[in-house]
C-alpha atoms as a PDB file:
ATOM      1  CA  UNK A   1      -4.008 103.125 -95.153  1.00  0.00           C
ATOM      2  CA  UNK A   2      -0.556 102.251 -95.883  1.00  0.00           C
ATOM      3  CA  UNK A   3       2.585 104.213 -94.503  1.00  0.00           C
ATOM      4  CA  UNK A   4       2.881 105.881 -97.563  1.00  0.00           C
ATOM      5  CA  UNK A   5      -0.130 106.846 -97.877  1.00  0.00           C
ATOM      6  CA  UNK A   6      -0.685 108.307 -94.668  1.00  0.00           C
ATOM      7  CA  UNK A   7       2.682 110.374 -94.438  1.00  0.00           C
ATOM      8  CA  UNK A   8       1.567 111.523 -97.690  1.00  0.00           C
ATOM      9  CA  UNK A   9      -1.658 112.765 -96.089  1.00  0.00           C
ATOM     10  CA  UNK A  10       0.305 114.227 -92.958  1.00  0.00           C
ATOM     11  CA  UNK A  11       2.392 115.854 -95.247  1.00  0.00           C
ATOM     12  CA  UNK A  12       0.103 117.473 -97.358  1.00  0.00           C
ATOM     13  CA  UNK A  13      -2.589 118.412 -94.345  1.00  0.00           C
ATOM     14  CA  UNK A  14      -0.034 118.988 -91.254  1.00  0.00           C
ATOM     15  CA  UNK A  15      -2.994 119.943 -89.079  1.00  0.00           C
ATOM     16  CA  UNK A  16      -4.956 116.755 -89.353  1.00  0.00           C
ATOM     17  CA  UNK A  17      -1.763 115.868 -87.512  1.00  0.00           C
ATOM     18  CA  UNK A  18      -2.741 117.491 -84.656  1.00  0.00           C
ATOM     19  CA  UNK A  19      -6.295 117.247 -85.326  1.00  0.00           C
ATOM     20  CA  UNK A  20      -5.879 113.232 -84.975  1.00  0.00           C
ATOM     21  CA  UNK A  21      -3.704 113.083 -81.807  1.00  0.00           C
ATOM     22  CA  UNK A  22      -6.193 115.713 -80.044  1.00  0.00           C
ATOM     23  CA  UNK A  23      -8.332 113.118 -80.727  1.00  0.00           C
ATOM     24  CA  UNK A  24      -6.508 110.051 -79.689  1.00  0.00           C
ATOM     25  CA  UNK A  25      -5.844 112.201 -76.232  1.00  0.00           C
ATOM     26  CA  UNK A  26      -9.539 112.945 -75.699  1.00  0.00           C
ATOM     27  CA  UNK A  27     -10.441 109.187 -76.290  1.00  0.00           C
ATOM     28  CA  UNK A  28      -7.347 108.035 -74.365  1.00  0.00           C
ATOM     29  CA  UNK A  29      -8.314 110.328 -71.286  1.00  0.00           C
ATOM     30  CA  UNK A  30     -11.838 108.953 -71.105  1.00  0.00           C
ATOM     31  CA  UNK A  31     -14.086 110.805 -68.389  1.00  0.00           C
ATOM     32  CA  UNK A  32     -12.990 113.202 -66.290  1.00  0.00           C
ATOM     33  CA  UNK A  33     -13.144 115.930 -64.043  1.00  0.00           C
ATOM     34  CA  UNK A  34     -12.126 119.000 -66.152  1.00  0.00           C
ATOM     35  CA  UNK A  35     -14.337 121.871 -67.534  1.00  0.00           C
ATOM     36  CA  UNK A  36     -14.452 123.606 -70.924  1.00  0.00           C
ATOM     37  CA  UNK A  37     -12.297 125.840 -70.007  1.00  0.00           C
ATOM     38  CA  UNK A  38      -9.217 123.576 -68.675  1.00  0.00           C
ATOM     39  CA  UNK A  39      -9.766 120.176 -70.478  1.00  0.00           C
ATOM     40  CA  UNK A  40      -7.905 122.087 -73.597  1.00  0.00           C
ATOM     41  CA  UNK A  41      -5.176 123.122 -71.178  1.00  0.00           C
ATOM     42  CA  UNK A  42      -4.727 119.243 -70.139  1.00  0.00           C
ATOM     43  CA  UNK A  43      -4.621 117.940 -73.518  1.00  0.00           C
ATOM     44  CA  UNK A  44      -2.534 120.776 -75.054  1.00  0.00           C
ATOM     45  CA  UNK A  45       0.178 119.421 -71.804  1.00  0.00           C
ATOM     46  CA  UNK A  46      -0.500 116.157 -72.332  1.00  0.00           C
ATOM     47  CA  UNK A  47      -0.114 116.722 -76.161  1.00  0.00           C
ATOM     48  CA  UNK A  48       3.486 118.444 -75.267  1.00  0.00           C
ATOM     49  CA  UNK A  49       4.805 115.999 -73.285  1.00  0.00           C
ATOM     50  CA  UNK A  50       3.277 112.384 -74.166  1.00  0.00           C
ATOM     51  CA  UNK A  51       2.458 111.374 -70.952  1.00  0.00           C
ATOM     52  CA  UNK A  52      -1.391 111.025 -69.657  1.00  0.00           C
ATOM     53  CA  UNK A  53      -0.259 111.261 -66.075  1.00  0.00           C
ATOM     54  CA  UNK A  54      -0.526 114.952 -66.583  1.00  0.00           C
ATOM     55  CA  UNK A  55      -4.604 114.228 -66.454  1.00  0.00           C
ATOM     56  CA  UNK A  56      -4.360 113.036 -63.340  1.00  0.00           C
ATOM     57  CA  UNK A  57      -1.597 115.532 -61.461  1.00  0.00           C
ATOM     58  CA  UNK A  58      -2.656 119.218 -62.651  1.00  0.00           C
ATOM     59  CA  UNK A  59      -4.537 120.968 -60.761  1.00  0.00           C
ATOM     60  CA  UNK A  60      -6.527 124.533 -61.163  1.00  0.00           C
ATOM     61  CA  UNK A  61      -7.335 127.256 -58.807  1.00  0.00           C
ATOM     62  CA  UNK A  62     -11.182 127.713 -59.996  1.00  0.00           C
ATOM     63  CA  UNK A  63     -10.194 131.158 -61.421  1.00  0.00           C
ATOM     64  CA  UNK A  64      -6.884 130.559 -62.835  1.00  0.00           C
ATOM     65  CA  UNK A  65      -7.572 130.133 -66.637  1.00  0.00           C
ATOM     66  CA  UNK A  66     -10.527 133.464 -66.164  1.00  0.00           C
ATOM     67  CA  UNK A  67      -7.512 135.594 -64.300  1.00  0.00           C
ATOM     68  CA  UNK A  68      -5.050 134.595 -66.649  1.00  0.00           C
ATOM     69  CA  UNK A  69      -7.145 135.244 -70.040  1.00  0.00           C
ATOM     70  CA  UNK A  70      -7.507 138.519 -68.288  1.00  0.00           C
ATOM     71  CA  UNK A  71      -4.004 139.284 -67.890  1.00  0.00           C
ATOM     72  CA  UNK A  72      -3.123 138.027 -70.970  1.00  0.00           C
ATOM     73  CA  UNK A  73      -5.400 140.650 -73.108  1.00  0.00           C
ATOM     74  CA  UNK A  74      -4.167 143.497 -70.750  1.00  0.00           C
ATOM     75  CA  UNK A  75      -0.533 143.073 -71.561  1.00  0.00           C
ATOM     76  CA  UNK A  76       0.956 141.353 -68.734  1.00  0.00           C
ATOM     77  CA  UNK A  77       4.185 140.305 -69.146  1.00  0.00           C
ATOM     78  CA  UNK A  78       4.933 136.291 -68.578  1.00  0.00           C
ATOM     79  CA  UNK A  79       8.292 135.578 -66.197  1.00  0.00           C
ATOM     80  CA  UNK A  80       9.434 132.206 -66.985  1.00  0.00           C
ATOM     81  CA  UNK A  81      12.524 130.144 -64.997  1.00  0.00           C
ATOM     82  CA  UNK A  82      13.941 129.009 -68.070  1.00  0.00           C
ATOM     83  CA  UNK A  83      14.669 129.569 -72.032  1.00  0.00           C
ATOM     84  CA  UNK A  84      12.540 125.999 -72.403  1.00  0.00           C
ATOM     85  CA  UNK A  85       9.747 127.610 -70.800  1.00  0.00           C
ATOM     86  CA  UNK A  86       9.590 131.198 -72.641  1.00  0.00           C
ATOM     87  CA  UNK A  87      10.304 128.910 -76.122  1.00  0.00           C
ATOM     88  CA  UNK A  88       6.689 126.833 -75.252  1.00  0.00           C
ATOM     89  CA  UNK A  89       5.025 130.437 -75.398  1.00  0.00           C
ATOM     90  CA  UNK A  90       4.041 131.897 -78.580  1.00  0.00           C
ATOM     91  CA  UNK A  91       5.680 135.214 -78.354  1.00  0.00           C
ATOM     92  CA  UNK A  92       4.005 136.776 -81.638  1.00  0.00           C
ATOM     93  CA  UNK A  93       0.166 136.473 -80.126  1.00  0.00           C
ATOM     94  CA  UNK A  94       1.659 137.590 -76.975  1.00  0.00           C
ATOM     95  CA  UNK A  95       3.098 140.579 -78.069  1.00  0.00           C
ATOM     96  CA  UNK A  96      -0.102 141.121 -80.536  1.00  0.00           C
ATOM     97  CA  UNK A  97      -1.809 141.946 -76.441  1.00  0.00           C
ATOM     98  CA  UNK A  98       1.203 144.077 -75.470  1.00  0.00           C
ATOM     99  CA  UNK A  99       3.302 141.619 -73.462  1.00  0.00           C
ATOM    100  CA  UNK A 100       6.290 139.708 -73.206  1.00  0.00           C
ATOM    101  CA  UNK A 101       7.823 136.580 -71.670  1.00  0.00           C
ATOM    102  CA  UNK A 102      11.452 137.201 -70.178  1.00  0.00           C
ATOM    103  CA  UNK A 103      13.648 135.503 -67.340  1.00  0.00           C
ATOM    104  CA  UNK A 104      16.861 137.060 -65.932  1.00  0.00           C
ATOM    105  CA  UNK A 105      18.279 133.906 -64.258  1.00  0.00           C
ATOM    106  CA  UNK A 106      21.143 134.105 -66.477  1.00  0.00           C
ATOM    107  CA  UNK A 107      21.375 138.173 -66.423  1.00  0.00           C
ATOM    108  CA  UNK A 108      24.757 139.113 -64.657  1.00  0.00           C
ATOM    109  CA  UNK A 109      23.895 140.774 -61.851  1.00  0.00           C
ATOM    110  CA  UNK A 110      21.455 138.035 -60.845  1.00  0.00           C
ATOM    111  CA  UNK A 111      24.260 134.898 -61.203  1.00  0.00           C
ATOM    112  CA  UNK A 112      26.478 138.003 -58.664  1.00  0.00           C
ATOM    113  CA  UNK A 113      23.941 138.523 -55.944  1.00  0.00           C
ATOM    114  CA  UNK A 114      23.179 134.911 -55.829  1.00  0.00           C
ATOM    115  CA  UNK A 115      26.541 134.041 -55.185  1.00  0.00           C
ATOM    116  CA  UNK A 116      26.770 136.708 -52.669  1.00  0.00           C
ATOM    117  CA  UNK A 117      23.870 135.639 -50.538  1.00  0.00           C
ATOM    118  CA  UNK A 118      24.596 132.009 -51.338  1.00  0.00           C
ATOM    119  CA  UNK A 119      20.791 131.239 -52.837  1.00  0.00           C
ATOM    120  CA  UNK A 120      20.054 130.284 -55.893  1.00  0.00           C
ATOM    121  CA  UNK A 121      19.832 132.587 -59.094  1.00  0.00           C
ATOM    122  CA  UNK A 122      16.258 131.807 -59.483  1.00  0.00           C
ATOM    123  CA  UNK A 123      15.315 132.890 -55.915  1.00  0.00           C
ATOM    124  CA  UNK A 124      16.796 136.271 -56.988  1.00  0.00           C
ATOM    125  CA  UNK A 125      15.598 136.230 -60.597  1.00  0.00           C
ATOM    126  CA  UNK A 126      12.130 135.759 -58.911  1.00  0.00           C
ATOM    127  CA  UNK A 127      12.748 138.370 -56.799  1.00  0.00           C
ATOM    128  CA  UNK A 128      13.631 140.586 -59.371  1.00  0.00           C
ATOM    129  CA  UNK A 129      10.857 140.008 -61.593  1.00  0.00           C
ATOM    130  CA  UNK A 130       8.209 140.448 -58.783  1.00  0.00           C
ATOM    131  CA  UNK A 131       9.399 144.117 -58.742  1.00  0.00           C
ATOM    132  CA  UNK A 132       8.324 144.593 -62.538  1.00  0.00           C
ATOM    133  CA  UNK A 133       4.914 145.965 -61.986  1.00  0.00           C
ATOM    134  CA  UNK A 134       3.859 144.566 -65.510  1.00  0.00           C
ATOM    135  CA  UNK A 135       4.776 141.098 -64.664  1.00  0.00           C
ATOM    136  CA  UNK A 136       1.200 139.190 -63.623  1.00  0.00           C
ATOM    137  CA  UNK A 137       1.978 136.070 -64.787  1.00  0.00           C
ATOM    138  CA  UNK A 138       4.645 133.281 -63.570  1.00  0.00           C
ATOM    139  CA  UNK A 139       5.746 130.604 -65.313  1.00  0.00           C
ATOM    140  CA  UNK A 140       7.659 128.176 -63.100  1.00  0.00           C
ATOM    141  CA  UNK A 141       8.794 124.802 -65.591  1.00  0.00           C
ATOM    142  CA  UNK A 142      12.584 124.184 -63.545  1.00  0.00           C
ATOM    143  CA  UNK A 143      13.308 125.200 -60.296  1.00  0.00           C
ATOM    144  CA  UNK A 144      11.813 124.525 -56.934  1.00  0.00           C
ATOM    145  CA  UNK A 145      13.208 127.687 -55.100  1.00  0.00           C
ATOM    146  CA  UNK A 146      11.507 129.933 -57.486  1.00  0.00           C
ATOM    147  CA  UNK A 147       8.121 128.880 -56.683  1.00  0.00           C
ATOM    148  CA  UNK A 148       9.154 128.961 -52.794  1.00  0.00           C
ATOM    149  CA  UNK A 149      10.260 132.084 -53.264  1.00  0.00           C
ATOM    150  CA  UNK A 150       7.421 133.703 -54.946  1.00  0.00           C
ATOM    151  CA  UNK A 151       4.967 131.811 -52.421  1.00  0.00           C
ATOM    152  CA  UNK A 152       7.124 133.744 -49.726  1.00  0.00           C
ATOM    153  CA  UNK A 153       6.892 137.518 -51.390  1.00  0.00           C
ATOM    154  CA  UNK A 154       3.061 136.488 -51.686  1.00  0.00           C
ATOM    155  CA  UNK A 155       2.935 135.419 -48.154  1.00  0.00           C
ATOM    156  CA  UNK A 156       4.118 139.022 -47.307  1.00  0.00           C
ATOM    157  CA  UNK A 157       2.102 140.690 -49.576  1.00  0.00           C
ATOM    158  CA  UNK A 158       4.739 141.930 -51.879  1.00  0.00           C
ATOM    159  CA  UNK A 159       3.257 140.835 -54.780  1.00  0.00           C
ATOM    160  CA  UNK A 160      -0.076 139.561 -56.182  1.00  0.00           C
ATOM    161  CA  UNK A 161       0.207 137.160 -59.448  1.00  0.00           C
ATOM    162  CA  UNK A 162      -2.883 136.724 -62.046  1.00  0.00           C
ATOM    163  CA  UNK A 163      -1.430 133.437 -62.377  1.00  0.00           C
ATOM    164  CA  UNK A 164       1.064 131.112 -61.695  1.00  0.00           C
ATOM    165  CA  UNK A 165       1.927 127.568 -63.781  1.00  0.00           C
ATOM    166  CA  UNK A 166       4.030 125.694 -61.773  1.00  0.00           C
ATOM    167  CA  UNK A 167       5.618 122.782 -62.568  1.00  0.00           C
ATOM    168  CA  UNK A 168       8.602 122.034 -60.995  1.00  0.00           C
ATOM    169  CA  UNK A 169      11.178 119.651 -61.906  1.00  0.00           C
ATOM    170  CA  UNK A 170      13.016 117.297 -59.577  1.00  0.00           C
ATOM    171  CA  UNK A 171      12.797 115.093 -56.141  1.00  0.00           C
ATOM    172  CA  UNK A 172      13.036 117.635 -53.770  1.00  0.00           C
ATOM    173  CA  UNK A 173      10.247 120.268 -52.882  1.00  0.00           C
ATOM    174  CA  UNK A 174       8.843 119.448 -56.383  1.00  0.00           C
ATOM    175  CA  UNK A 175       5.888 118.040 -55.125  1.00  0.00           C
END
């Protein structure tokens, strides 16, 4: 098939567009480790972001995709770090189980009490959120500190997530 014809094809049937890279992923990935139920997860990531190293750094708690199926279909609400992260999450089908995705890193009296304790806004967005009895769910795509932080209010049994994603970005404490 020429160029032509295959952005003709594309064009006409978008989802053999996915359809086909799915397929290039699952043959590019070759064997691996994952079950049924996260294999999907690793190719939808890798499918998101190009890169095949994803196969090889995520890693599930055994109950992680089961607890957060869970809290998906009894509402939960999602806290993500950023607007990138909340835009990756369909909010329709979300809302269609009662929930929402939010942040507050950017809410005013967050960016104020961060600059009064001199910490950053997502240590106190975090904070914030974990007092939001409907939030279950923690989506951690940008900072560090947020994950540190919520590992801390777990730590002292403040709060109790159905899930986390985390996936930090930078050098230091990413890992």
């Amino acid at each position: 098939m020429d160029h032509k014809e295959l952005l003709d094809n594309y064009v006409r049937k978008p989802m053999d567009i996915e359809k086909g890279s799915f397929e290039i992923i699952t043959e590019e990935m070759g064997p691996h480790d994952f079950d049924e139920k996260t294999a999907p997860i690793v190719k939808r990531v890798i499918h998101t972001t190009a890169d095949f190293e994803y196969a090889d750094l995520l890693e599930f708690h055994p109950k992680a995709v089961e607890a957060g199926m869970k809290a998906l279909k009894e509402g939960s609400d999602i806290y993500a770090d950023t607007n990138m992260v909340m835009a990756g999450i369909n909010k329709k089908r979300l809302g269609e189980y009662g929930g929402k995705v939010y942040h507050r890193v950017h809410d005013e009296d967050v960016v104020a009490e961060a600059k009064e304790r001199s910490i950053t806004r997502s240590m106190v967005a975090i904070e914030k959120a974990c007092k939001d009895e409907n939030t279950k769910i923690f989506a951690i795509g940008n900072a560090p500190t947020a994950l540190f932080t919520l590992i801390e209010l777990i730590q002292a049994g403040k709060i109790k997530p159905e899930l986390i994603v985390g996936v930090p970005v930078g050098f230091v404490g990413a890992e």
